[in-house]
PDB file of N, CA and C in Angstrom:
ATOM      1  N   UNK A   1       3.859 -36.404  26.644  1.00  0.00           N
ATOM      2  CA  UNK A   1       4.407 -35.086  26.438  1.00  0.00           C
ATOM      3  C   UNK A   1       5.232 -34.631  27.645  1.00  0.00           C
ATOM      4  N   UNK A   2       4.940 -34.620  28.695  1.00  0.00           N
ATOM      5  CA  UNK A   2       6.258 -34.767  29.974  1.00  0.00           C
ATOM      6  C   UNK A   2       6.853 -35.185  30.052  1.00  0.00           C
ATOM      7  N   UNK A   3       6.950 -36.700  29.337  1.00  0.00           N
ATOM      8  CA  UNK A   3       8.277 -36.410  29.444  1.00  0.00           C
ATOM      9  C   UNK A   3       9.244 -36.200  28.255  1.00  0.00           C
ATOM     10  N   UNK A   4       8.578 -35.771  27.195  1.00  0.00           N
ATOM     11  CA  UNK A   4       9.429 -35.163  26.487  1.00  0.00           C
ATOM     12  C   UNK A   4       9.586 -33.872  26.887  1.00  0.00           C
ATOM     13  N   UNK A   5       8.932 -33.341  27.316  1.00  0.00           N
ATOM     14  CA  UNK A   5       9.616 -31.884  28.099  1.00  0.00           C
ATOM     15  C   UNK A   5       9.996 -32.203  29.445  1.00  0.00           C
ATOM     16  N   UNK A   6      10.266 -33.197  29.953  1.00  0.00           N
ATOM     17  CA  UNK A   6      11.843 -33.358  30.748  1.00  0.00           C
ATOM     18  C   UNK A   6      12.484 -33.295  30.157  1.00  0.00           C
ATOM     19  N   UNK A   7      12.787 -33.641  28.841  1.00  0.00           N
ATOM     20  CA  UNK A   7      13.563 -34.221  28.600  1.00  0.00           C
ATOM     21  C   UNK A   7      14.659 -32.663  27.735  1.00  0.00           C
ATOM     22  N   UNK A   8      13.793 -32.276  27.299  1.00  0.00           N
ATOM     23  CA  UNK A   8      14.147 -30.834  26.392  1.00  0.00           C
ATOM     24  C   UNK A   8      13.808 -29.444  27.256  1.00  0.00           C
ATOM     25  N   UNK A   9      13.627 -29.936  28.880  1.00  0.00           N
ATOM     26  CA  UNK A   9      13.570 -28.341  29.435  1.00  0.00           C
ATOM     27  C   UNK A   9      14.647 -27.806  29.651  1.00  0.00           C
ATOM     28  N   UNK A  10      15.141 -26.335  29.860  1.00  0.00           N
ATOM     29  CA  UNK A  10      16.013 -26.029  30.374  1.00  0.00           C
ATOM     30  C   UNK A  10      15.345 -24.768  31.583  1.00  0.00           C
ATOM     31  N   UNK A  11      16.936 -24.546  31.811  1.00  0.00           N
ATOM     32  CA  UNK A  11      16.404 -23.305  33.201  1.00  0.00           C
ATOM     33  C   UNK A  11      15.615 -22.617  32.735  1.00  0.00           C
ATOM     34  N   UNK A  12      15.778 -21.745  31.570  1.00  0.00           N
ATOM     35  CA  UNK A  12      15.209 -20.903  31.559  1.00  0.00           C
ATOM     36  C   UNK A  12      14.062 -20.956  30.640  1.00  0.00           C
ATOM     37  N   UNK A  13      13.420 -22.404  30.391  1.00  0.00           N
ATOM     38  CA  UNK A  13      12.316 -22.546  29.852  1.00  0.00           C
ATOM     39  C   UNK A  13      11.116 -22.954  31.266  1.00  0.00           C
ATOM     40  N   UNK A  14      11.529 -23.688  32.272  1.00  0.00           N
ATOM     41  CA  UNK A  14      11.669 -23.722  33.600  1.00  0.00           C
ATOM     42  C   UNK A  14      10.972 -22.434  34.356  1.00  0.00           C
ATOM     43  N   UNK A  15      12.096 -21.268  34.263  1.00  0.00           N
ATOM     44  CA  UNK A  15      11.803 -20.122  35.132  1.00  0.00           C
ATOM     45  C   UNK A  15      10.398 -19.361  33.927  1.00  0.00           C
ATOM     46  N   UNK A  16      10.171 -19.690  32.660  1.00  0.00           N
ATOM     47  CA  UNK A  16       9.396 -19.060  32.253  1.00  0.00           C
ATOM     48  C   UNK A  16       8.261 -19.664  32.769  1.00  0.00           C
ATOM     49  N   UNK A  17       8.044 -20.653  32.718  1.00  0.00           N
ATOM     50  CA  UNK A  17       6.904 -21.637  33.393  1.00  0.00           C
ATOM     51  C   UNK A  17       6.491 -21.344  34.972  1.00  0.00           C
ATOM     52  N   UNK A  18       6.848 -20.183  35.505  1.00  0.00           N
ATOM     53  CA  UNK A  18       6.654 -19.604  36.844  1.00  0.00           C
ATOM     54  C   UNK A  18       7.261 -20.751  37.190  1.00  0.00           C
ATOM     55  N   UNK A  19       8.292 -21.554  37.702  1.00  0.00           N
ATOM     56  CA  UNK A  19       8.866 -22.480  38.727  1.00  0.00           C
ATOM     57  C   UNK A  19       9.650 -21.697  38.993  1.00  0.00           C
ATOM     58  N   UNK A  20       9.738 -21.838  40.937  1.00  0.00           N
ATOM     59  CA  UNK A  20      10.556 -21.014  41.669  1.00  0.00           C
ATOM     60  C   UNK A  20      12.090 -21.710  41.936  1.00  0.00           C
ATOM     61  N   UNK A  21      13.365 -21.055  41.892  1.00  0.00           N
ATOM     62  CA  UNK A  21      14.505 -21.430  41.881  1.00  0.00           C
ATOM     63  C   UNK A  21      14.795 -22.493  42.243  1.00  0.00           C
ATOM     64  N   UNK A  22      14.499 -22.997  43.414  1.00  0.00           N
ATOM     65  CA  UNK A  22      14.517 -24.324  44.135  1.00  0.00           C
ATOM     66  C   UNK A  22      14.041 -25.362  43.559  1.00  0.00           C
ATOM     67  N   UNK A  23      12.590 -25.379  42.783  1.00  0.00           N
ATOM     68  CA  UNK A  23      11.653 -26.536  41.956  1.00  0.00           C
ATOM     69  C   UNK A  23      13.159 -26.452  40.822  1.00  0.00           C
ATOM     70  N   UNK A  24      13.624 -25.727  40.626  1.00  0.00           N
ATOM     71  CA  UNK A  24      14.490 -26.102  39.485  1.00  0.00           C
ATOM     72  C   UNK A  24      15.868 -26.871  39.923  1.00  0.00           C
ATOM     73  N   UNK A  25      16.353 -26.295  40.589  1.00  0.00           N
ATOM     74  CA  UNK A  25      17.367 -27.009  41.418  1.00  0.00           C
ATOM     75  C   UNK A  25      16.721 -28.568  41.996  1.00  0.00           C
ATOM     76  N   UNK A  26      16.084 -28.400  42.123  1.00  0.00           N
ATOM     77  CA  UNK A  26      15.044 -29.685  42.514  1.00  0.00           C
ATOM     78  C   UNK A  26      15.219 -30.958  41.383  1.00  0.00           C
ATOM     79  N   UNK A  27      14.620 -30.219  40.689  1.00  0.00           N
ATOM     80  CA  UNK A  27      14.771 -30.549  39.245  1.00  0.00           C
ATOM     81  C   UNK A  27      15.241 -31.325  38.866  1.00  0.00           C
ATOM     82  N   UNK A  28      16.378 -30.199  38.318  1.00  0.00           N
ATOM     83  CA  UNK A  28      17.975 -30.629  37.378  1.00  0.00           C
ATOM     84  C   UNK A  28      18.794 -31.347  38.126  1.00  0.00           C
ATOM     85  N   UNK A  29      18.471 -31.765  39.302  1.00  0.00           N
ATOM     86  CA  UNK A  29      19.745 -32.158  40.628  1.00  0.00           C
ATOM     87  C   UNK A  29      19.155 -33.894  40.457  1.00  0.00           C
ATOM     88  N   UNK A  30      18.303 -33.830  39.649  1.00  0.00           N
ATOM     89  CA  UNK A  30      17.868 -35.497  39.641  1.00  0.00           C
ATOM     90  C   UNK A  30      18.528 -36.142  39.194  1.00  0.00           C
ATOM     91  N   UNK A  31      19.018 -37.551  39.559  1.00  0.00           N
ATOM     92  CA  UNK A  31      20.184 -38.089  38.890  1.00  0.00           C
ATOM     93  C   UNK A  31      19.425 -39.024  37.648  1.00  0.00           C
ATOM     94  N   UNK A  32      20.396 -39.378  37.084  1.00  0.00           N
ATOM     95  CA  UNK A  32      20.067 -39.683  35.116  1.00  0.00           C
ATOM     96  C   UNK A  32      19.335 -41.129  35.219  1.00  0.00           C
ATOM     97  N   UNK A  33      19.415 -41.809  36.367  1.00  0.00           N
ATOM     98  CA  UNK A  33      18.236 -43.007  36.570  1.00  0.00           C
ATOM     99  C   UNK A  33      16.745 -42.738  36.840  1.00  0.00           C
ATOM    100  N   UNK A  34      16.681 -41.854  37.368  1.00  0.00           N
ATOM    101  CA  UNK A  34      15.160 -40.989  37.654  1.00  0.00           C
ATOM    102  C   UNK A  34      14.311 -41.052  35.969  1.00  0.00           C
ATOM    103  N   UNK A  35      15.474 -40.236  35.423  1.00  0.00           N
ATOM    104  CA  UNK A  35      14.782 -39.666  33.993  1.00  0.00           C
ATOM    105  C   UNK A  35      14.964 -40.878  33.392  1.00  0.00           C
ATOM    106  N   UNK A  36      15.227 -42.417  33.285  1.00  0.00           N
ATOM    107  CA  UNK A  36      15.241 -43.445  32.819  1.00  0.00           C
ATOM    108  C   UNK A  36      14.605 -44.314  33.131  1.00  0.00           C
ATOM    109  N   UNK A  37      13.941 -44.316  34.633  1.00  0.00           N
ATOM    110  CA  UNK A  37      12.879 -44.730  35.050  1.00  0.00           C
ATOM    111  C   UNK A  37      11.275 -44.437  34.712  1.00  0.00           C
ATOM    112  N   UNK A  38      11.152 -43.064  34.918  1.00  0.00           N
ATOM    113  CA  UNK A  38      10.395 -42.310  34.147  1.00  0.00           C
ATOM    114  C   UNK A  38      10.567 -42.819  32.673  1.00  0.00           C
ATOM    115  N   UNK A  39      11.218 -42.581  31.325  1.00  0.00           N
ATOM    116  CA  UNK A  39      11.051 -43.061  30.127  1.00  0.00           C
ATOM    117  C   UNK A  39      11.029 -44.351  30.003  1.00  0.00           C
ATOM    118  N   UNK A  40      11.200 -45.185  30.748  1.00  0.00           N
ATOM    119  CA  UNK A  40      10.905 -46.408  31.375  1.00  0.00           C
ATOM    120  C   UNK A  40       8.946 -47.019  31.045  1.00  0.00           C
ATOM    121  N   UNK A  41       8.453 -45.881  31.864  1.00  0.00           N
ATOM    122  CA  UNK A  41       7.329 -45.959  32.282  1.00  0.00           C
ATOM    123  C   UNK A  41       6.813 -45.442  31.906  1.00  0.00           C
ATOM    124  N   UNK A  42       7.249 -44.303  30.850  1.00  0.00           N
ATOM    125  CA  UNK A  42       6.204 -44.161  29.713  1.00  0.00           C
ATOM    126  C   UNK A  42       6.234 -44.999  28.030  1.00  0.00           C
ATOM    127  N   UNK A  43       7.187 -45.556  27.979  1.00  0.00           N
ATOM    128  CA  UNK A  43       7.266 -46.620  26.969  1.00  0.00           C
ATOM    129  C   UNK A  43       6.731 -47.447  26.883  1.00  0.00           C
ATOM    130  N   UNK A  44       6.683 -48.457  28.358  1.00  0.00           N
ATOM    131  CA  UNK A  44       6.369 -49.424  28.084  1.00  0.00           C
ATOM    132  C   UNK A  44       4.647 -48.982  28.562  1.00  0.00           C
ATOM    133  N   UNK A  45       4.301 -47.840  29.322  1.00  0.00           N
ATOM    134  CA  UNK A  45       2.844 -47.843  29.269  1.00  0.00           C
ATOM    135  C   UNK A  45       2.146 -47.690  27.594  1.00  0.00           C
ATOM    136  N   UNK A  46       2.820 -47.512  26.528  1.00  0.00           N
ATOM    137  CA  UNK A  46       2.292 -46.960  25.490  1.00  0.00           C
ATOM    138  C   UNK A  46       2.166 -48.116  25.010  1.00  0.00           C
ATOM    139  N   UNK A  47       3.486 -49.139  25.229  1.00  0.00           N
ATOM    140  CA  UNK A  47       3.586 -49.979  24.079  1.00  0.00           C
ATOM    141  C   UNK A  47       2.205 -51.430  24.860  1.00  0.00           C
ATOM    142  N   UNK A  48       2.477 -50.963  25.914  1.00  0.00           N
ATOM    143  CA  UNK A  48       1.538 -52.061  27.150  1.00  0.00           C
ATOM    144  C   UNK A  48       0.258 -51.573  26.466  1.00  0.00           C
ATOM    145  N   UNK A  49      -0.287 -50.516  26.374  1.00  0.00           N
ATOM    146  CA  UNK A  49      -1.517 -49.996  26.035  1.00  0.00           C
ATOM    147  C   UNK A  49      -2.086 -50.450  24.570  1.00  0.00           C
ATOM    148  N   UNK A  50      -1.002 -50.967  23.540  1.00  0.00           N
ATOM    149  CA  UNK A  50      -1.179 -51.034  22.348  1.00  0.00           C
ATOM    150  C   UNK A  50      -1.218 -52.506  22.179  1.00  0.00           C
ATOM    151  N   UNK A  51      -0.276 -53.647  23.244  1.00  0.00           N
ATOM    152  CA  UNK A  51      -0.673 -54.551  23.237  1.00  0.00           C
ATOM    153  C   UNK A  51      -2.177 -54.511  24.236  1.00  0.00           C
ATOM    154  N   UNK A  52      -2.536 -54.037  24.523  1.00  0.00           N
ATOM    155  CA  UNK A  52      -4.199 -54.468  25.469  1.00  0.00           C
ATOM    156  C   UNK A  52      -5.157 -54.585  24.311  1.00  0.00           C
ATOM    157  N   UNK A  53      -4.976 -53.326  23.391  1.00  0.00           N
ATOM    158  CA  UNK A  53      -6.252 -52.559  22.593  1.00  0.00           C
ATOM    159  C   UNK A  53      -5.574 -53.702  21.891  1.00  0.00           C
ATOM    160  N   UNK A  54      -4.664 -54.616  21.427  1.00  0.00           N
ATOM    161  CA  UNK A  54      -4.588 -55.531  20.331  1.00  0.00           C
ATOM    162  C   UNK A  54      -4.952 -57.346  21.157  1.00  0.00           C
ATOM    163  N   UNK A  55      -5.380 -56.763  22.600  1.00  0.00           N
ATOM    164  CA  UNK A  55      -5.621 -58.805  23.357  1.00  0.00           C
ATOM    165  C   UNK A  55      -4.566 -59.077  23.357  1.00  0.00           C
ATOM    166  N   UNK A  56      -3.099 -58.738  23.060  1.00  0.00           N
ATOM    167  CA  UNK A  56      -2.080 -59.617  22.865  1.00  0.00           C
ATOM    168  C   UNK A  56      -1.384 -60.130  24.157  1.00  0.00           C
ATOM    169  N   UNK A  57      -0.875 -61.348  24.258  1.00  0.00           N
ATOM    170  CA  UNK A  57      -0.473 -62.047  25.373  1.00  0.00           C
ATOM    171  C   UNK A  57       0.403 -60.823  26.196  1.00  0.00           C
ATOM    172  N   UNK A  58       1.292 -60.331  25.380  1.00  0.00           N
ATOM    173  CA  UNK A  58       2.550 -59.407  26.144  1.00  0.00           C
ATOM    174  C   UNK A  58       1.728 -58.183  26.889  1.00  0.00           C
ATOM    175  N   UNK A  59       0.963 -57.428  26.822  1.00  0.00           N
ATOM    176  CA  UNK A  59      -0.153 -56.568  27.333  1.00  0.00           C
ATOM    177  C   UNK A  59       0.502 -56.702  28.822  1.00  0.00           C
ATOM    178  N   UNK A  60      -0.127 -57.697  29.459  1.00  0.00           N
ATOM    179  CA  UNK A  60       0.114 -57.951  30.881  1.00  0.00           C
ATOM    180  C   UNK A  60       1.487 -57.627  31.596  1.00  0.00           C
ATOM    181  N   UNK A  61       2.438 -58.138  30.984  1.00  0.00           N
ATOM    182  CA  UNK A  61       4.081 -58.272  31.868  1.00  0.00           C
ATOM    183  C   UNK A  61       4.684 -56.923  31.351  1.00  0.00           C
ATOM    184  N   UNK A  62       3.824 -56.488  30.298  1.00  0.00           N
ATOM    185  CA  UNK A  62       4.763 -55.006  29.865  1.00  0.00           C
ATOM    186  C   UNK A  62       3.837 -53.984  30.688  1.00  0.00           C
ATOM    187  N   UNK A  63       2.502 -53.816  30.682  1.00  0.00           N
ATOM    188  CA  UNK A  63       2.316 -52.894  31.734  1.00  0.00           C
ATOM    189  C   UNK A  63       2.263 -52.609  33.532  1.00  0.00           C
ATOM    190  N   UNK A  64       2.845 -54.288  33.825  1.00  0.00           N
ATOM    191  CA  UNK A  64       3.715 -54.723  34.945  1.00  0.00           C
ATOM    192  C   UNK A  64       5.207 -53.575  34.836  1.00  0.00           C
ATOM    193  N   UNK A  65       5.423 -54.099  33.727  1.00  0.00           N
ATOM    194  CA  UNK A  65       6.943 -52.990  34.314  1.00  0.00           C
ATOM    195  C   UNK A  65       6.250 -51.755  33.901  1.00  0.00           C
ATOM    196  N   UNK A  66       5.429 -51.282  33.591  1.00  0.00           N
ATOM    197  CA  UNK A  66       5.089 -49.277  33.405  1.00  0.00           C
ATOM    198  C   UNK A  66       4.795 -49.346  34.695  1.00  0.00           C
ATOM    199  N   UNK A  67       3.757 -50.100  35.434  1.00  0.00           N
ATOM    200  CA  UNK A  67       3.793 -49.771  36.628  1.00  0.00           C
ATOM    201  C   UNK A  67       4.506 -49.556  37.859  1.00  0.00           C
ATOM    202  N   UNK A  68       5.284 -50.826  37.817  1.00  0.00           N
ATOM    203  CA  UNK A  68       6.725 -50.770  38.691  1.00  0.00           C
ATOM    204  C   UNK A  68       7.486 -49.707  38.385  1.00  0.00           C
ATOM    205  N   UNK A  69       8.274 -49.617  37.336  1.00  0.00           N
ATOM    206  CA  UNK A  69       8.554 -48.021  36.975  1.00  0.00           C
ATOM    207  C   UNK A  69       8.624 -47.100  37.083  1.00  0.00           C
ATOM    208  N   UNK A  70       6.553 -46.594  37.541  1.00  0.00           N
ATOM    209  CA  UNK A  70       5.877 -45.298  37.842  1.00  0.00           C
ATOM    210  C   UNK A  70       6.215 -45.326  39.576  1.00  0.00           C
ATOM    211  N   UNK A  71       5.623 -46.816  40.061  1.00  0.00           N
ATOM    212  CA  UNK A  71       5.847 -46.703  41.658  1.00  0.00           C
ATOM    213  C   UNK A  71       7.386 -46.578  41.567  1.00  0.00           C
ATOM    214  N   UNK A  72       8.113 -46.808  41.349  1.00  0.00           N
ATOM    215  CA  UNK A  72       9.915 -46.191  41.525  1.00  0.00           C
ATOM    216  C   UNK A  72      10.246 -45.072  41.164  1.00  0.00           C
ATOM    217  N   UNK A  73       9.152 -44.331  40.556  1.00  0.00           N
ATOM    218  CA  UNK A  73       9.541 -43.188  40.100  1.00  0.00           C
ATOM    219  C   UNK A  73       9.248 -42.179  41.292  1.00  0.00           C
ATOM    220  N   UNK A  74       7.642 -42.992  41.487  1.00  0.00           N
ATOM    221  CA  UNK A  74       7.503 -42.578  42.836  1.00  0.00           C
ATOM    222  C   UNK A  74       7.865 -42.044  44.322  1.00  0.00           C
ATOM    223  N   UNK A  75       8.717 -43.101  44.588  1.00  0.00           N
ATOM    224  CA  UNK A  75       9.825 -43.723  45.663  1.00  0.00           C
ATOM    225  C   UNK A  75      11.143 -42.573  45.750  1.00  0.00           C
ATOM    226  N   UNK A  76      11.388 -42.528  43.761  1.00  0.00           N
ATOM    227  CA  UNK A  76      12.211 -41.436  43.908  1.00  0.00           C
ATOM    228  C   UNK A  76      12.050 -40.064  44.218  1.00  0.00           C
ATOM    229  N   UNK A  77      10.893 -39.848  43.790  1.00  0.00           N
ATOM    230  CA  UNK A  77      10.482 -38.320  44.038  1.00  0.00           C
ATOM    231  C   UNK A  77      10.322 -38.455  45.639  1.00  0.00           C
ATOM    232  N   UNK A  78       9.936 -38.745  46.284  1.00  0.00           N
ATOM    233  CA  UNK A  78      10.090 -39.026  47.878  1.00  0.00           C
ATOM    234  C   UNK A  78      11.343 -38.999  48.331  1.00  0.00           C
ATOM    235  N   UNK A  79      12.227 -39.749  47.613  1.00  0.00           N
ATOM    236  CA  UNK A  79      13.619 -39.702  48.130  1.00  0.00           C
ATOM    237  C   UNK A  79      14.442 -38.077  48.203  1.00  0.00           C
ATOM    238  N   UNK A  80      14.233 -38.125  46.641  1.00  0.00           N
ATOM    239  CA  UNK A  80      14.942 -36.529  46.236  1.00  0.00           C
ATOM    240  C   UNK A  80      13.729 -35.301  46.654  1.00  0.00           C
ATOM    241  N   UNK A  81      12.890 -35.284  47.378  1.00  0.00           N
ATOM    242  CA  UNK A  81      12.203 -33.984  47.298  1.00  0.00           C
ATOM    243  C   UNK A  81      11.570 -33.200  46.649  1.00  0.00           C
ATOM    244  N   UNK A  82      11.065 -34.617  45.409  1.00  0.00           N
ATOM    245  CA  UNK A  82      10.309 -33.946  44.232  1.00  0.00           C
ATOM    246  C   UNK A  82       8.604 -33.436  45.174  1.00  0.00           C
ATOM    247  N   UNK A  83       8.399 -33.773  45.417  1.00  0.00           N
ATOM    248  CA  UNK A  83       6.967 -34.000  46.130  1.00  0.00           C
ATOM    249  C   UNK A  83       6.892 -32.976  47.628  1.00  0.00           C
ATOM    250  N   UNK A  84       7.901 -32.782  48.004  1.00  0.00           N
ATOM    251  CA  UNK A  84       7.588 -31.880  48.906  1.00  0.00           C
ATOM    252  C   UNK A  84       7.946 -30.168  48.298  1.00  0.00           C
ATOM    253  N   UNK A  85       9.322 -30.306  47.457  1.00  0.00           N
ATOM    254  CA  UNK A  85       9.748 -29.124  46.334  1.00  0.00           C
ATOM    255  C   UNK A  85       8.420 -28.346  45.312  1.00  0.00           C
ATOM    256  N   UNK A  86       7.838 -29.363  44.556  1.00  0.00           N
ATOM    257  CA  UNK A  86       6.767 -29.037  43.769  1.00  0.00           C
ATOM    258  C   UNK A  86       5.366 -28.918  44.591  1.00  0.00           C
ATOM    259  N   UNK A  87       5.135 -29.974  45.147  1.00  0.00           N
ATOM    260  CA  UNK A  87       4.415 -29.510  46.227  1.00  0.00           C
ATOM    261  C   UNK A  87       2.568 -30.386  45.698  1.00  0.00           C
ATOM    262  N   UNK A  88       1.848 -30.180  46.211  1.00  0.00           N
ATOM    263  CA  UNK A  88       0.227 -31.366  46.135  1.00  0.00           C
ATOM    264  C   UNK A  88      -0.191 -31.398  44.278  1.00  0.00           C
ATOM    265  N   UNK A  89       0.508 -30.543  43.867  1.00  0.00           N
ATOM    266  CA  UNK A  89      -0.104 -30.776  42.282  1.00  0.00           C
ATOM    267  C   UNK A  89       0.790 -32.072  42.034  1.00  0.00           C
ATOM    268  N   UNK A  90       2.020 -32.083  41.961  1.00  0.00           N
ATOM    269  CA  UNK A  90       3.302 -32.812  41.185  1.00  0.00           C
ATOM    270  C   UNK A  90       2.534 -34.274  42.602  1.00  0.00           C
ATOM    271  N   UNK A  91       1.733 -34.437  43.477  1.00  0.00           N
ATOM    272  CA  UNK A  91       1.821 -35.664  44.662  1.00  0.00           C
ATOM    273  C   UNK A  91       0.322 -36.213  43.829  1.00  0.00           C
ATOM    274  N   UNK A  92      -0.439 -35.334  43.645  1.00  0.00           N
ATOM    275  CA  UNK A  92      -1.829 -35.611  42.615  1.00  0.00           C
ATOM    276  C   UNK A  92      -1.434 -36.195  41.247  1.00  0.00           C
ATOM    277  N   UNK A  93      -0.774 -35.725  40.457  1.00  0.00           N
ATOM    278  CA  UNK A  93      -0.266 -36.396  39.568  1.00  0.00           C
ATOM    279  C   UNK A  93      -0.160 -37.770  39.242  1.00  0.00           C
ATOM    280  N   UNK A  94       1.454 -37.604  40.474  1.00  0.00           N
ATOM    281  CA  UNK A  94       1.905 -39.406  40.321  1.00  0.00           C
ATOM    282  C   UNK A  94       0.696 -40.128  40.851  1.00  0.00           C
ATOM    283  N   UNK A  95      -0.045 -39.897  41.675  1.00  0.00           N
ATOM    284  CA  UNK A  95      -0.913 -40.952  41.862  1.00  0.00           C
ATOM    285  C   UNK A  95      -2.133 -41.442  41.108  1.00  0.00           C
ATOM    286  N   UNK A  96      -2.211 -40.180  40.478  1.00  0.00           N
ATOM    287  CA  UNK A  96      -3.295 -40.775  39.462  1.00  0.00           C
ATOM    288  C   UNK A  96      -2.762 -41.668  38.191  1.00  0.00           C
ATOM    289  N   UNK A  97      -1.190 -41.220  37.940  1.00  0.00           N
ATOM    290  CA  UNK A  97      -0.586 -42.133  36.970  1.00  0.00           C
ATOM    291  C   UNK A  97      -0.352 -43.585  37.266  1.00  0.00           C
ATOM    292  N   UNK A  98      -0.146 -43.631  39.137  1.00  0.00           N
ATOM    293  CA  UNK A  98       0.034 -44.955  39.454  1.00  0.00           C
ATOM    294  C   UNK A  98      -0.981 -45.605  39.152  1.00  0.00           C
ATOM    295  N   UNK A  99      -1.937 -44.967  39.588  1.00  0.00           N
ATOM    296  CA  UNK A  99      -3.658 -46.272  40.024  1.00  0.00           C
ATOM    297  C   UNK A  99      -4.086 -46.362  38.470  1.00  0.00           C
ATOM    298  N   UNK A 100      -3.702 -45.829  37.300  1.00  0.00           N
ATOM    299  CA  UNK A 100      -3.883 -46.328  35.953  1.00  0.00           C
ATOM    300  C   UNK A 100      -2.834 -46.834  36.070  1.00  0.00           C
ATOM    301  N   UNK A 101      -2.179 -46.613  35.575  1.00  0.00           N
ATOM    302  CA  UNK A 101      -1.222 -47.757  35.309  1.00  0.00           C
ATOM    303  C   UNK A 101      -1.131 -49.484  35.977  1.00  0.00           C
ATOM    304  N   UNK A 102      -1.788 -49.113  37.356  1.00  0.00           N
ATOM    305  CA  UNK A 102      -2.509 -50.084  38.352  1.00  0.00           C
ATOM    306  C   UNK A 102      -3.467 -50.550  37.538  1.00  0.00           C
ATOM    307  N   UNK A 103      -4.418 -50.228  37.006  1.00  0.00           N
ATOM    308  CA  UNK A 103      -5.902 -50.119  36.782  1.00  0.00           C
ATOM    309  C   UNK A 103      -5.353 -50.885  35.173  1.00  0.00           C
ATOM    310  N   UNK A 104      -4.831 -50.647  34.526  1.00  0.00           N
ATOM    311  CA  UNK A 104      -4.173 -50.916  33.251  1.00  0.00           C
ATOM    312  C   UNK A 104      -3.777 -52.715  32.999  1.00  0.00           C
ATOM    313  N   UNK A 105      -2.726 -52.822  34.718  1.00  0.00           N
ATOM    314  CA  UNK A 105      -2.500 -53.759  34.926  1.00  0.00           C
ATOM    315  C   UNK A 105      -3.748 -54.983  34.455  1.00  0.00           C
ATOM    316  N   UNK A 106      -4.724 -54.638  35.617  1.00  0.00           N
ATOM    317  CA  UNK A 106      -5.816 -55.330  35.798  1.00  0.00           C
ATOM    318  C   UNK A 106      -6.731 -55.781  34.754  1.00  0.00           C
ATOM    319  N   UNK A 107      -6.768 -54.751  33.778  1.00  0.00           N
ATOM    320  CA  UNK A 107      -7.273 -54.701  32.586  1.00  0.00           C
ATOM    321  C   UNK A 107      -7.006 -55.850  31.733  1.00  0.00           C
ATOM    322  N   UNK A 108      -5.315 -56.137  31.755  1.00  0.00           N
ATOM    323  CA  UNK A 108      -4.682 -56.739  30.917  1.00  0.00           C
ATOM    324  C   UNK A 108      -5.189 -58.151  31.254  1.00  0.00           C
ATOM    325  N   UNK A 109      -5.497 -58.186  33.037  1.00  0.00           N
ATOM    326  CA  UNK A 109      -5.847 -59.640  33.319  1.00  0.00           C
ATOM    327  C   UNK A 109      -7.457 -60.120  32.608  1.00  0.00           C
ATOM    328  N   UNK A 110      -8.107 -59.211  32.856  1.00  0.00           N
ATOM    329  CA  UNK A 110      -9.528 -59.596  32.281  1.00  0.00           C
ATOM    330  C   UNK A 110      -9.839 -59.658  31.364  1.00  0.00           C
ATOM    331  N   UNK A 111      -9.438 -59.150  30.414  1.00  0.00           N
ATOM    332  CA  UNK A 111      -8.847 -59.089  28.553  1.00  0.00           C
ATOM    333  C   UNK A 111      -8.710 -60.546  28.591  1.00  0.00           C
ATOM    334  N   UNK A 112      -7.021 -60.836  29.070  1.00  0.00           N
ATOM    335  CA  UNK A 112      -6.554 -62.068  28.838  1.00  0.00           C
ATOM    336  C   UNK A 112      -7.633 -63.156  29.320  1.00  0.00           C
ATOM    337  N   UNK A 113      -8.168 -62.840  30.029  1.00  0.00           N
ATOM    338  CA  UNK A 113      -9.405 -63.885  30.726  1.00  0.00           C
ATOM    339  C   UNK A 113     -10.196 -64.585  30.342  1.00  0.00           C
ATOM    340  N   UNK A 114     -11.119 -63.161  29.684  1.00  0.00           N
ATOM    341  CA  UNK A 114     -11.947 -63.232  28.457  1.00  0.00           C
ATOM    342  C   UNK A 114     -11.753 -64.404  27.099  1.00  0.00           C
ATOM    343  N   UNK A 115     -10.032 -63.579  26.995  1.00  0.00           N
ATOM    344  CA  UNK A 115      -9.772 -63.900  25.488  1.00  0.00           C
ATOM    345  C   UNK A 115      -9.922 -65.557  25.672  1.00  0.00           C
ATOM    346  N   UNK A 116      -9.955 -66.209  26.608  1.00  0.00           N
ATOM    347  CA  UNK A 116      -9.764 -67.797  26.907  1.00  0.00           C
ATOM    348  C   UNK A 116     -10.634 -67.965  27.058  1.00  0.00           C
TER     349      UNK A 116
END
């Protein structure tokens, strides 16, 4: 659901959400690889997640890239000032999305492990 409301926010759905001028400028100033990285990394975590719950071989290398993805998404918010702009909620977040998506990874190995 975030990122479909990246994807469909605007300013002034934004400023209703109490975000202060700057988190928005923050924001919207992200360039169009950010928001592709991000849908990146929530795709393939869904579709990664659906091969796990099914054992299927692909499980593993697809929630490899959700993860890589999330850590670049990461990297970016560091770069552009997402993380210091939004501030310890938006830094709590990504990391709990990383270490699943981490954790996801791992999953896929012991599944596959098993399944042999």
């Amino acid at each position: 659901m975030q990122f479909i409301n990246s994807l469909t926010a605007s300013e002034a759905s934004m400023q209703g959400s109490m975000m202060t001028a700057e988190q928005i400028n923050a924001i919207t100033s992200l360039p169009s690889w950010v928001t592709f990285v991000f849908g990146v990394g929530v795709i393939t975590s869904l579709i990664g997640s659906v091969f796990l719950f099914l054992r299927h071989d692909w499980a593993k290398p697809t929630l490899i890239v959700s993860f890589l993805a999330f850590l670049l998404l990461s990297i970016a918010y560091i770069i552009y000032g997402i993380f210091e702009t939004i501030g310890m909620q938006q830094i709590v977040v990504m990391s709990i999305v990383v270490v699943v998506a981490f954790i996801l990874v791992l999953l896929s190995r012991l599944i596959r492990s098993a399944k042999q």
